[in-house]
PDB file of N, CA and C in Angstrom:
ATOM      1  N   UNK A   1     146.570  80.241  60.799  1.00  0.00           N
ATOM      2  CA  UNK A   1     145.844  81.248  61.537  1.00  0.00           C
ATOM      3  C   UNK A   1     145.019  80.547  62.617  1.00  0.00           C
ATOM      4  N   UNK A   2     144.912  81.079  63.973  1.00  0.00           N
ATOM      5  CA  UNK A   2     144.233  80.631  64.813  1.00  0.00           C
ATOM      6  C   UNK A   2     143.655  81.529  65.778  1.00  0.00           C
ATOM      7  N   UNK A   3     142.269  80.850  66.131  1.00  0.00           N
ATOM      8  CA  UNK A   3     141.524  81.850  66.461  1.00  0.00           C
ATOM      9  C   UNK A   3     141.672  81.212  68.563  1.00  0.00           C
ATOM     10  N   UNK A   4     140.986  82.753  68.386  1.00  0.00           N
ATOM     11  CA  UNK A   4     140.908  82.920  70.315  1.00  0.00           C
ATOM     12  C   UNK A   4     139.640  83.030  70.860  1.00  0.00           C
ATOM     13  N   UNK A   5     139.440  83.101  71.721  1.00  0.00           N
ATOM     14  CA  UNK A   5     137.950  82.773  72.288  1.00  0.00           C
ATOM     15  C   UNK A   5     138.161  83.931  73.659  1.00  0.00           C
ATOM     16  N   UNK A   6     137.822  85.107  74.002  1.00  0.00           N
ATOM     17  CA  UNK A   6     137.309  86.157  75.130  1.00  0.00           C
ATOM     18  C   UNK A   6     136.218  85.903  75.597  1.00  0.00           C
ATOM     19  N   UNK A   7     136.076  85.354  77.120  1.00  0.00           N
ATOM     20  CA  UNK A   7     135.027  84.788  77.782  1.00  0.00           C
ATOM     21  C   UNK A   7     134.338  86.620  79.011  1.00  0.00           C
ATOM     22  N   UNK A   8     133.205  86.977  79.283  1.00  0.00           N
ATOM     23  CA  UNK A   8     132.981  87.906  79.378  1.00  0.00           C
ATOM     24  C   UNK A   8     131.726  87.519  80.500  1.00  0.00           C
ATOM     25  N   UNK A   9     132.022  87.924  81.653  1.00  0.00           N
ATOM     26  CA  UNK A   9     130.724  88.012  82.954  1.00  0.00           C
ATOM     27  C   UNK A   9     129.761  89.164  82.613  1.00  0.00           C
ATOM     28  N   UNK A  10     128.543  88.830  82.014  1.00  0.00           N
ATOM     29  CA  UNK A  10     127.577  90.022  81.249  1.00  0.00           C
ATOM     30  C   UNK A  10     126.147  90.003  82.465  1.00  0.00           C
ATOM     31  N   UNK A  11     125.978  91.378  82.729  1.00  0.00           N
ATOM     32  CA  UNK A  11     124.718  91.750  83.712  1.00  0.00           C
ATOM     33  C   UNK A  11     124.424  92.600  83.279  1.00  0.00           C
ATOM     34  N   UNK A  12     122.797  93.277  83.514  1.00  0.00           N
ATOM     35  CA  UNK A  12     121.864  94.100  83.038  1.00  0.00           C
ATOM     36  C   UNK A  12     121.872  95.102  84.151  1.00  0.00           C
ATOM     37  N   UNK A  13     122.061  96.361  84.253  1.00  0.00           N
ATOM     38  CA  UNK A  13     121.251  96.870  85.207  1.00  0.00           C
ATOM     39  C   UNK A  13     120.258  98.195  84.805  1.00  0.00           C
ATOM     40  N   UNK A  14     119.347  98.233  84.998  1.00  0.00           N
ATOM     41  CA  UNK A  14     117.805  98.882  84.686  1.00  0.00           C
ATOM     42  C   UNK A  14     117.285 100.228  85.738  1.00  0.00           C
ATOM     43  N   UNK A  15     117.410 101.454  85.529  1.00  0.00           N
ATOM     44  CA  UNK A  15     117.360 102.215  86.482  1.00  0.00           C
ATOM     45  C   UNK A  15     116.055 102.817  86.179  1.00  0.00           C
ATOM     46  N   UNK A  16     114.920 103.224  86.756  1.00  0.00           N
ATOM     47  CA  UNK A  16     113.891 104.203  86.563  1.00  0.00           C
ATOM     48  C   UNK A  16     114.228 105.683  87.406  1.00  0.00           C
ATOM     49  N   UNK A  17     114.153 106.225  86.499  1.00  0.00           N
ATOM     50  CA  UNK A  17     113.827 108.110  87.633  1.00  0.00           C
ATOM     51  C   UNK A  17     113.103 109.170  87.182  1.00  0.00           C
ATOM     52  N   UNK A  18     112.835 110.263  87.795  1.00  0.00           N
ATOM     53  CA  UNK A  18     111.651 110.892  87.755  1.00  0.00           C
ATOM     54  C   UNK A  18     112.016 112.459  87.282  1.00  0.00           C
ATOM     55  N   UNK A  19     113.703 112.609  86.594  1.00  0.00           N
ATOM     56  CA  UNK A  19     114.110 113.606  86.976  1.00  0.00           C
ATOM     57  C   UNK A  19     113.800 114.457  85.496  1.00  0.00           C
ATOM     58  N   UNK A  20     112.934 113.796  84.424  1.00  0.00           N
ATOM     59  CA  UNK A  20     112.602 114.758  83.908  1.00  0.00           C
ATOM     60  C   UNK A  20     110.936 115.040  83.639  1.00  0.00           C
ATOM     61  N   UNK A  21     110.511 114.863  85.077  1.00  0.00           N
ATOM     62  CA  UNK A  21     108.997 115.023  85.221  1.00  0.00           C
ATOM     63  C   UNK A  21     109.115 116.769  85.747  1.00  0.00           C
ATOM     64  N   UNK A  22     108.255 117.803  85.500  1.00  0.00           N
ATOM     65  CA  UNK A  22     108.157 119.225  85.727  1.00  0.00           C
ATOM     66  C   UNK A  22     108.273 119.380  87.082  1.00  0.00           C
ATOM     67  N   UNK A  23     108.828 119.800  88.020  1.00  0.00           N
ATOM     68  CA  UNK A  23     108.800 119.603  89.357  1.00  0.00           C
ATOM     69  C   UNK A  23     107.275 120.465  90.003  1.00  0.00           C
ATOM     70  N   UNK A  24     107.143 119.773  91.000  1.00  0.00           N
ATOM     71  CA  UNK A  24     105.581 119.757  91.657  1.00  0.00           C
ATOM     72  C   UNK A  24     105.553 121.790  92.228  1.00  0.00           C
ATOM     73  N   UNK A  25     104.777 122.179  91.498  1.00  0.00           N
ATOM     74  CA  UNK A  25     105.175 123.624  92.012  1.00  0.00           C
ATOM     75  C   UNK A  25     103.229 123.961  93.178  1.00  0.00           C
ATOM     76  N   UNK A  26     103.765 123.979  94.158  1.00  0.00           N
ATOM     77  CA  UNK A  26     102.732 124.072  95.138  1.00  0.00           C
ATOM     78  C   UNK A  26     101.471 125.992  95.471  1.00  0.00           C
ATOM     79  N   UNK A  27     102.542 126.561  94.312  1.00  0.00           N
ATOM     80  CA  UNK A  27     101.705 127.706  93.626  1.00  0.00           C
ATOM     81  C   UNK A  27     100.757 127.257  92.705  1.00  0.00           C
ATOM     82  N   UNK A  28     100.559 126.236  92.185  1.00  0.00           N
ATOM     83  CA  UNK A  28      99.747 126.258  91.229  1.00  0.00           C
ATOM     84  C   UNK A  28      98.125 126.960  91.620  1.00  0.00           C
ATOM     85  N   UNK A  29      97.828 126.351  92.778  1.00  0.00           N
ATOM     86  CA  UNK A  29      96.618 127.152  92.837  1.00  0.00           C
ATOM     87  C   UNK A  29      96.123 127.806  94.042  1.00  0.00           C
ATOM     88  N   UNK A  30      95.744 129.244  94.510  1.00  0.00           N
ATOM     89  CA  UNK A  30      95.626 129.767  95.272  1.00  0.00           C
ATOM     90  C   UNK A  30      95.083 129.717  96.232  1.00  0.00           C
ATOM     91  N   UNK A  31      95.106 129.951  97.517  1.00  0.00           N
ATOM     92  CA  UNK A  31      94.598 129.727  98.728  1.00  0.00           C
ATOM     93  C   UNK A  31      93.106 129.212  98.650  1.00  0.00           C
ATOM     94  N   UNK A  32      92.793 130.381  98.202  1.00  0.00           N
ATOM     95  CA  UNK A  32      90.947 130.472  97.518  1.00  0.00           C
ATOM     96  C   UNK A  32      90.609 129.337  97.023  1.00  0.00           C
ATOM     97  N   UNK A  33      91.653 128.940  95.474  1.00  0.00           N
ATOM     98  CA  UNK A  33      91.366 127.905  94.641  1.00  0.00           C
ATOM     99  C   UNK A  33      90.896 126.680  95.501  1.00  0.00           C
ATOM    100  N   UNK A  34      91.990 126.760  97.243  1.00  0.00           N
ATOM    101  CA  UNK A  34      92.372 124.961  97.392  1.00  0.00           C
ATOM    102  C   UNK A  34      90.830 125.193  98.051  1.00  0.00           C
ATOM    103  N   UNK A  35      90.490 126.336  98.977  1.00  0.00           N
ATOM    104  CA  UNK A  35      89.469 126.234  99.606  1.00  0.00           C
ATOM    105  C   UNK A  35      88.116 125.859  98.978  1.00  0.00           C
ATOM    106  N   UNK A  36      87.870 126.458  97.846  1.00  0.00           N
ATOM    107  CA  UNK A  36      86.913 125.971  96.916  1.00  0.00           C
ATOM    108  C   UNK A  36      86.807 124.501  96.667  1.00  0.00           C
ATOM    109  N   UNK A  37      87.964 123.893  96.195  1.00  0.00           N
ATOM    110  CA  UNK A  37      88.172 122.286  95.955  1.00  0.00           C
ATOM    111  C   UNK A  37      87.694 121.907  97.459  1.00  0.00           C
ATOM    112  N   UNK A  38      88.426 122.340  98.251  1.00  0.00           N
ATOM    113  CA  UNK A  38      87.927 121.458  99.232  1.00  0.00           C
ATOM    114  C   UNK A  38      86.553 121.406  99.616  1.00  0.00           C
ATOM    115  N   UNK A  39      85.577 122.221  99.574  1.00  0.00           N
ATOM    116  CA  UNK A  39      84.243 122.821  99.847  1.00  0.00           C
ATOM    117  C   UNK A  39      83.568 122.109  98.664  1.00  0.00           C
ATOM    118  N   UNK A  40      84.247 121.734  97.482  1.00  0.00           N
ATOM    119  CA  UNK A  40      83.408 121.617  96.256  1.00  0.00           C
ATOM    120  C   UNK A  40      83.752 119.529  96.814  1.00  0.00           C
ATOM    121  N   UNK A  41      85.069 119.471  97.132  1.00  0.00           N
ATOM    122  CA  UNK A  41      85.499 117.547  97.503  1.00  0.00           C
ATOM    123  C   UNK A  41      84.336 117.412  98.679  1.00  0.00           C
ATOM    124  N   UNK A  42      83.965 118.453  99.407  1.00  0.00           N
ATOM    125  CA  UNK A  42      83.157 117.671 100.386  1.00  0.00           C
ATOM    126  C   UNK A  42      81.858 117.569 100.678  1.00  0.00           C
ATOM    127  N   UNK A  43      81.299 118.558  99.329  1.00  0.00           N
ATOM    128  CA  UNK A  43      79.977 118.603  98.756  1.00  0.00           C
ATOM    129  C   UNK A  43      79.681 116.938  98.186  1.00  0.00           C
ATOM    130  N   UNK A  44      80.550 116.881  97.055  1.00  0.00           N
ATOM    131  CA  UNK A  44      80.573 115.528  96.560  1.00  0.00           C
ATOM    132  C   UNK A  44      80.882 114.721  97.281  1.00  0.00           C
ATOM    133  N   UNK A  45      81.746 114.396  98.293  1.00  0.00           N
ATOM    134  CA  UNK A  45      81.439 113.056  99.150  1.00  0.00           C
ATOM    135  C   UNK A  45      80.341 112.846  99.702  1.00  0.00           C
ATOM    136  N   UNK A  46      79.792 114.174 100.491  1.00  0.00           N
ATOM    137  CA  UNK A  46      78.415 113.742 100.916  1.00  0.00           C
ATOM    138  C   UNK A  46      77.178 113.481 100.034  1.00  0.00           C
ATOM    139  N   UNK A  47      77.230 113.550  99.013  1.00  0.00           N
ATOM    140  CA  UNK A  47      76.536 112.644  98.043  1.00  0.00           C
ATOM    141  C   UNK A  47      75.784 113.829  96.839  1.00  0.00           C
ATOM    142  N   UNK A  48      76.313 115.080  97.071  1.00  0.00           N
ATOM    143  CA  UNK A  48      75.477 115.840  95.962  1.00  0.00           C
ATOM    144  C   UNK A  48      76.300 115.538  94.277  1.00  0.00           C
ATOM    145  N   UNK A  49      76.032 115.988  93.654  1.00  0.00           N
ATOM    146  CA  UNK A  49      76.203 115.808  92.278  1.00  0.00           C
ATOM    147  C   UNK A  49      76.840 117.241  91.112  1.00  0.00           C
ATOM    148  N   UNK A  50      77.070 116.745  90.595  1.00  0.00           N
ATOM    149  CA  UNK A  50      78.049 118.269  90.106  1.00  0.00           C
ATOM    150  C   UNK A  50      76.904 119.777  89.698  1.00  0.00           C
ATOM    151  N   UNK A  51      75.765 119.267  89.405  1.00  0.00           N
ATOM    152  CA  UNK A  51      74.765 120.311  88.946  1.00  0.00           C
ATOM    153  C   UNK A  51      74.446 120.689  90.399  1.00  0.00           C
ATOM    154  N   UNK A  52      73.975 120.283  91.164  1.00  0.00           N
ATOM    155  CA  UNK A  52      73.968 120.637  92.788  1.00  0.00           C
ATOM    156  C   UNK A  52      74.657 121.756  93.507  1.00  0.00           C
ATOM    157  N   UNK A  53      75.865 121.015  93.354  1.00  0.00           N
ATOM    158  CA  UNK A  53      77.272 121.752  93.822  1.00  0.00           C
ATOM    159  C   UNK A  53      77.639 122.418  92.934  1.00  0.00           C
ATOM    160  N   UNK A  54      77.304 123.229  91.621  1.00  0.00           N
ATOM    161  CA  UNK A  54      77.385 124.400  90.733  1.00  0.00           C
ATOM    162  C   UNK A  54      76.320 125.307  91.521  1.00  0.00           C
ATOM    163  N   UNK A  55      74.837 124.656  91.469  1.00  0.00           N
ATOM    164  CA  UNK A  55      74.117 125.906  92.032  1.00  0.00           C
ATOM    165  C   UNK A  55      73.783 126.504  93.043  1.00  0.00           C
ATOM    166  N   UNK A  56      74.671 125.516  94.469  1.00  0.00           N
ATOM    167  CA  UNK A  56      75.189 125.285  95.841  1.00  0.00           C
ATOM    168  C   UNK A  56      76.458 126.832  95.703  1.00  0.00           C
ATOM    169  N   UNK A  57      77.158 126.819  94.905  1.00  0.00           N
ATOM    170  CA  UNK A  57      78.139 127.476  94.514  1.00  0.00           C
ATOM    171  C   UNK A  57      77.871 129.378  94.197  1.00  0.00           C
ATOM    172  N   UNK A  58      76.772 129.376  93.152  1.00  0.00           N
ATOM    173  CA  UNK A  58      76.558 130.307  92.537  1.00  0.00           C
ATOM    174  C   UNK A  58      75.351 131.331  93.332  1.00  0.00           C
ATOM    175  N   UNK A  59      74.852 130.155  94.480  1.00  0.00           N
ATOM    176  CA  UNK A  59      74.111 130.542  95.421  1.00  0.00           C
ATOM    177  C   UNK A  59      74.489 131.316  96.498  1.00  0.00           C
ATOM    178  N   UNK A  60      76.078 130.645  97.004  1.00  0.00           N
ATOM    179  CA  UNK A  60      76.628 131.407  98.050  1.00  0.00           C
ATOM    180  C   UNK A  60      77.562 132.796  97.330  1.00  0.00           C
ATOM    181  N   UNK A  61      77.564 133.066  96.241  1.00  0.00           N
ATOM    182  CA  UNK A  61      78.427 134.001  95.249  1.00  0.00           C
ATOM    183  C   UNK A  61      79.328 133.552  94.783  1.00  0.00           C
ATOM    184  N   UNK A  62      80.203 132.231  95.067  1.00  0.00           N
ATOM    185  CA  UNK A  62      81.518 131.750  94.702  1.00  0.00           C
ATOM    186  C   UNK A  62      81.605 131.560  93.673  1.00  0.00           C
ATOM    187  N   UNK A  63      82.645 132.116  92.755  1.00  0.00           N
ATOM    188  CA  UNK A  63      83.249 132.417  91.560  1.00  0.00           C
ATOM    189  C   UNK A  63      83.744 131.427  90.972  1.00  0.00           C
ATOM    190  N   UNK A  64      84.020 131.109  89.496  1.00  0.00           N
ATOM    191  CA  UNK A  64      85.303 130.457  89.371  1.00  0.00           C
ATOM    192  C   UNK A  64      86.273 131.325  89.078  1.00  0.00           C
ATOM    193  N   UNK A  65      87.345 130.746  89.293  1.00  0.00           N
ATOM    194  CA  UNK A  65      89.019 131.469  89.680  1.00  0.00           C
ATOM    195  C   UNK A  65      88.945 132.672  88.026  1.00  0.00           C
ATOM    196  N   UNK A  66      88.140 131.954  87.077  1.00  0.00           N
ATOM    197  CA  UNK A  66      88.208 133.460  85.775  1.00  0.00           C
ATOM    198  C   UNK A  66      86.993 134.104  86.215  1.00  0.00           C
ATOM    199  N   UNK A  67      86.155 133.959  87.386  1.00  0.00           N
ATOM    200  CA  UNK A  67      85.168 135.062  87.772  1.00  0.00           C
ATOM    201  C   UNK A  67      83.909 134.613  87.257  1.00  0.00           C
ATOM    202  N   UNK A  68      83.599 133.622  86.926  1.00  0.00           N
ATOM    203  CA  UNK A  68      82.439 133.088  86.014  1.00  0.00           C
ATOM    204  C   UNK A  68      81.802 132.580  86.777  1.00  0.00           C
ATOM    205  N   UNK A  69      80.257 132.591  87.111  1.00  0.00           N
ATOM    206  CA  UNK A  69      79.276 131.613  87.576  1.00  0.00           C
ATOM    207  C   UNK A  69      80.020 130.323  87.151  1.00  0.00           C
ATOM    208  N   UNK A  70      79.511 129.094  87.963  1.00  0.00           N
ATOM    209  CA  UNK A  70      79.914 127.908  88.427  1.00  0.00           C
ATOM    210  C   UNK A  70      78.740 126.971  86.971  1.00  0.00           C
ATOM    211  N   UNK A  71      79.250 126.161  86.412  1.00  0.00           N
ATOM    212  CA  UNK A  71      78.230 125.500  85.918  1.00  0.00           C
ATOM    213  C   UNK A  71      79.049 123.449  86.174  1.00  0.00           C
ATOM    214  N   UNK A  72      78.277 122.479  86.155  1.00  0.00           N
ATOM    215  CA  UNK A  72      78.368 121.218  86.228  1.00  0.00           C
ATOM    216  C   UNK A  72      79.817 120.840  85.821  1.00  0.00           C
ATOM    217  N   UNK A  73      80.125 121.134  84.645  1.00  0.00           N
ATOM    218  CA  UNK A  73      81.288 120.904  84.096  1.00  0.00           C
ATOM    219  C   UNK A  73      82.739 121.244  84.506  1.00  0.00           C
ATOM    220  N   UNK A  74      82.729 122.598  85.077  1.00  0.00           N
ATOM    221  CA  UNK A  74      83.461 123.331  85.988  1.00  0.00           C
ATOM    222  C   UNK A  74      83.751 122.599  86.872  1.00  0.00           C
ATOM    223  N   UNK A  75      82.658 122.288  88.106  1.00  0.00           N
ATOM    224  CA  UNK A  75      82.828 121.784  89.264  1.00  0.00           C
ATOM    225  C   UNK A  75      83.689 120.305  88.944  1.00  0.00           C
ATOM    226  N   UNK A  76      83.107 119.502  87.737  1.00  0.00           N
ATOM    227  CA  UNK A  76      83.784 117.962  87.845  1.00  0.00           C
ATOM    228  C   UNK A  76      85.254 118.430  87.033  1.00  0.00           C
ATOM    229  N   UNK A  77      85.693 119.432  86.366  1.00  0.00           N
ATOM    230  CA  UNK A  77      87.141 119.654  86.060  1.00  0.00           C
ATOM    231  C   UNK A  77      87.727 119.513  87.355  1.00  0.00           C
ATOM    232  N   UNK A  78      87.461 120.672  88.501  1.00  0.00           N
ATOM    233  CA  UNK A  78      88.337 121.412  89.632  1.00  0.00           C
ATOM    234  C   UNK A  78      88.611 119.858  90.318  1.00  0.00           C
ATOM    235  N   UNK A  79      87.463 119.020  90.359  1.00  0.00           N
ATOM    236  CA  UNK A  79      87.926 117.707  90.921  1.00  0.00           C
ATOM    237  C   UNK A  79      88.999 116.419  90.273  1.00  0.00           C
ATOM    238  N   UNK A  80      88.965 116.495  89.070  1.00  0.00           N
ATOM    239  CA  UNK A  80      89.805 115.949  87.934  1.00  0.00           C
ATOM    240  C   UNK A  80      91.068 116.301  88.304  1.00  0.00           C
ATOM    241  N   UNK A  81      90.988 117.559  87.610  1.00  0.00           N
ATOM    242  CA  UNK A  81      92.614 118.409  88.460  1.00  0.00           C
ATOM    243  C   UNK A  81      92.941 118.192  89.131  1.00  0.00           C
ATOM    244  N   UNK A  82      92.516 118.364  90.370  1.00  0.00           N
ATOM    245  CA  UNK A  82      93.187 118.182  91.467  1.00  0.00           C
ATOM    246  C   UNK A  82      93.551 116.932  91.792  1.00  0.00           C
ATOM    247  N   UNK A  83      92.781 115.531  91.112  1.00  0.00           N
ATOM    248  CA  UNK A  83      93.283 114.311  91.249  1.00  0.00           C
ATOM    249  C   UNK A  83      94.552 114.169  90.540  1.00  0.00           C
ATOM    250  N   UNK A  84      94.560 114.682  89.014  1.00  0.00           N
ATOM    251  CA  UNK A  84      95.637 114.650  88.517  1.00  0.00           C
ATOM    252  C   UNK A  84      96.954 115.477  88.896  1.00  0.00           C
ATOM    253  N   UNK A  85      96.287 116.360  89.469  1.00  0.00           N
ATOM    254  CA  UNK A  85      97.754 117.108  89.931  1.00  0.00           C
ATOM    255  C   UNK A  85      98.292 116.445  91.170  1.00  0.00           C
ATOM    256  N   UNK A  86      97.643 115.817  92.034  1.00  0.00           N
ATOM    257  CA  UNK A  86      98.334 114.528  93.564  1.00  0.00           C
ATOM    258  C   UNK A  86      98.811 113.746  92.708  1.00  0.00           C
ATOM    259  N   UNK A  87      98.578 112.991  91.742  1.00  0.00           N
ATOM    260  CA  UNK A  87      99.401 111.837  90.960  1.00  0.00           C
ATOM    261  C   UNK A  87     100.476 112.198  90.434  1.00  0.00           C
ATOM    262  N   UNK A  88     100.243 113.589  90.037  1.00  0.00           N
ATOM    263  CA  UNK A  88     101.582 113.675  89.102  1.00  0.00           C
ATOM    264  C   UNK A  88     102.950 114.211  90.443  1.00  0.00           C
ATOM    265  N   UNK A  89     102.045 114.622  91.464  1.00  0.00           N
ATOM    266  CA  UNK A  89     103.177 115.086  92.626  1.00  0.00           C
ATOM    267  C   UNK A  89     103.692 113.099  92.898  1.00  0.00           C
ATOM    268  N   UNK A  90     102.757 112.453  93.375  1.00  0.00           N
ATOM    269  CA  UNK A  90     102.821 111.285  93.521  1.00  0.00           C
ATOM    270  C   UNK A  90     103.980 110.344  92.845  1.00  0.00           C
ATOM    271  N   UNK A  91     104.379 110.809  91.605  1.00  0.00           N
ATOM    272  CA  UNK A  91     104.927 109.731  90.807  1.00  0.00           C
ATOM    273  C   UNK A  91     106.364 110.906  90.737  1.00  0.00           C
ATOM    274  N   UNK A  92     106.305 112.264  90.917  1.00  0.00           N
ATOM    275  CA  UNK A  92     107.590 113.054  90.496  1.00  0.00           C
ATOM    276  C   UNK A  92     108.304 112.972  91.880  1.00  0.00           C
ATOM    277  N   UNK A  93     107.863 112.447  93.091  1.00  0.00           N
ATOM    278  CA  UNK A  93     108.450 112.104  94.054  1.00  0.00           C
ATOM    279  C   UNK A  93     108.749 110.830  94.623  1.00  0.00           C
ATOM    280  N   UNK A  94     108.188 109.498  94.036  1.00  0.00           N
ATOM    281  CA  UNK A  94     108.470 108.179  93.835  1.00  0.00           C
ATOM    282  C   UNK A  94     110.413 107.966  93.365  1.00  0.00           C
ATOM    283  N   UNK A  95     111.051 107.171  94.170  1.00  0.00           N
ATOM    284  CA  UNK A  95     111.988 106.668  94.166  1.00  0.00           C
ATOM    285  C   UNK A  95     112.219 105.245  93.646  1.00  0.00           C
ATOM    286  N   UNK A  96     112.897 104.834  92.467  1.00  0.00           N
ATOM    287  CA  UNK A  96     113.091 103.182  92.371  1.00  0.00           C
ATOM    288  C   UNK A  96     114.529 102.908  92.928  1.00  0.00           C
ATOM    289  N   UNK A  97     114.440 101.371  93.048  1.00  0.00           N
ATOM    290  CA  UNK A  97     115.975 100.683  93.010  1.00  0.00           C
ATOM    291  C   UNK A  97     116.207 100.304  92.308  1.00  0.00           C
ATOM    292  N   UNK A  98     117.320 100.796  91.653  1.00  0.00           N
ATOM    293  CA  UNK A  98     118.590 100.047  90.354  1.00  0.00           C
ATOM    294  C   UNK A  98     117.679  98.368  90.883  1.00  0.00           C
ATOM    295  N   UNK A  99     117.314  97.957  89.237  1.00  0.00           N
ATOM    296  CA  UNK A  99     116.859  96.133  88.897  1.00  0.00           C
ATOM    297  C   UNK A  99     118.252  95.407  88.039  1.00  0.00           C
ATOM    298  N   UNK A 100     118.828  94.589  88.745  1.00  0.00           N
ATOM    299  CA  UNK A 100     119.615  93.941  88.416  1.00  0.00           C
ATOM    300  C   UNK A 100     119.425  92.731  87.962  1.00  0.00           C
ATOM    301  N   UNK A 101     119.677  92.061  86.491  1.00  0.00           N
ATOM    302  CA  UNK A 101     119.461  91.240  85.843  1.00  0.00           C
ATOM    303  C   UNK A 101     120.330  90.004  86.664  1.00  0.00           C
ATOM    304  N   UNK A 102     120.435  88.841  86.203  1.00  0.00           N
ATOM    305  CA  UNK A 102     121.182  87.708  85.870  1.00  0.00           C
ATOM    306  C   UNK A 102     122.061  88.137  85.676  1.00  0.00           C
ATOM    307  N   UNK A 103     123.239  87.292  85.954  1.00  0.00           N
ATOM    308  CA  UNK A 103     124.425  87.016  85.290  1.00  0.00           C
ATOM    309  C   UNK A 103     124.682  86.305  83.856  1.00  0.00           C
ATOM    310  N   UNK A 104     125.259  86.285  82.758  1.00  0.00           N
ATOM    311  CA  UNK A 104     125.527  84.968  82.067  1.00  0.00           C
ATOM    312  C   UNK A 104     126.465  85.235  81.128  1.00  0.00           C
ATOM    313  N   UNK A 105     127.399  84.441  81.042  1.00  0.00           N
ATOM    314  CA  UNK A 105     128.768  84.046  80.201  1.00  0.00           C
ATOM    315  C   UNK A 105     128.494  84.219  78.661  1.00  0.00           C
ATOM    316  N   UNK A 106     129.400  85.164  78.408  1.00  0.00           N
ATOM    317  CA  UNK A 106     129.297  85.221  76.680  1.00  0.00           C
ATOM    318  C   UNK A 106     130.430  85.420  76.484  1.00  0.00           C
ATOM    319  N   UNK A 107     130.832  84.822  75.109  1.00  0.00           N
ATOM    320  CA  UNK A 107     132.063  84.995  74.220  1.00  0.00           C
ATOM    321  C   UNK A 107     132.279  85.790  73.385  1.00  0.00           C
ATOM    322  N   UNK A 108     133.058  86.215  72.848  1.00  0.00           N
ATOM    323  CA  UNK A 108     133.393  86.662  71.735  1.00  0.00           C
ATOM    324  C   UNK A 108     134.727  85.580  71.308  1.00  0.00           C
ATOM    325  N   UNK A 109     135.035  85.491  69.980  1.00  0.00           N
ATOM    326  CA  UNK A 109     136.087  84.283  69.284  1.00  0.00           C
ATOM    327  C   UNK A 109     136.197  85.145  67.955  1.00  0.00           C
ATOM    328  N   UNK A 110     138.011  85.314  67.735  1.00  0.00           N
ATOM    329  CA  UNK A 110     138.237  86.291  66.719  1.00  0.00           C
ATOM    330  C   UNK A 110     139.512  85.521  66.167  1.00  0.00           C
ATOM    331  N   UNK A 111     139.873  85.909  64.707  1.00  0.00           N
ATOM    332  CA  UNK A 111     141.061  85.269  64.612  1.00  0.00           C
ATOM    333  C   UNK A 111     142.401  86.165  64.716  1.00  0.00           C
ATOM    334  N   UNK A 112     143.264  85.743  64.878  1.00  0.00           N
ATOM    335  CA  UNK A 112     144.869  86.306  65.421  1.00  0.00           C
ATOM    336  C   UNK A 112     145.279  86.491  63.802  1.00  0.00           C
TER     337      UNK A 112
END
């Protein structure tokens, strides 16, 4: 009995994709909603603080989206959110390139 030896060119290739992330739905929040964020993002850059910009809020009548006076906690969610919801658009529209390993020679050896 004699054995054989199958010599074999072996490579890796490694793909990332995004295609079962929820797709980015740009309804999520209403005209009103974005205007608020934005009014509430540019309160806080200029240096007020979330209790501020709640009673900045509840002062001019502005609601939250369930109709509720504005309190601290509120205001630093709507900003959270909205960071997390750009990242998650961020990464469900990110593209990779196929990562291709090395090459390297392997056998297999069986007997006849």
């Amino acid at each position: 009995m004699r054995g054989e030896y199958a010599y074999f060119l072996r490579f890796q290739i490694t793909q990332r994709f995004n295609d079962l992330i929820i797709p980015y739905n740009p309804r999520n929040w209403s005209e009103e909603q974005q205007e608020t964020h934005d009014l509430i993002k540019s309160l806080h850059d200029g240096g007020l603080g979330y209790r501020k910009i709640a009673q900045h809020l509840n002062e001019k009548g502005i609601k939250t989206a369930k109709g509720n006076d504005w309190k601290n906690t509120q205001v630093y969610s709507v900003l959270k959110r909205y960071e997390e919801k750009m990242f998650r658009q961020q990464i469900a529209t990110t593209k990779y390139e196929p990562v291709w390993s090395k090459m390297w020679l392997d056998y297999i050896y069986w007997m006849n």
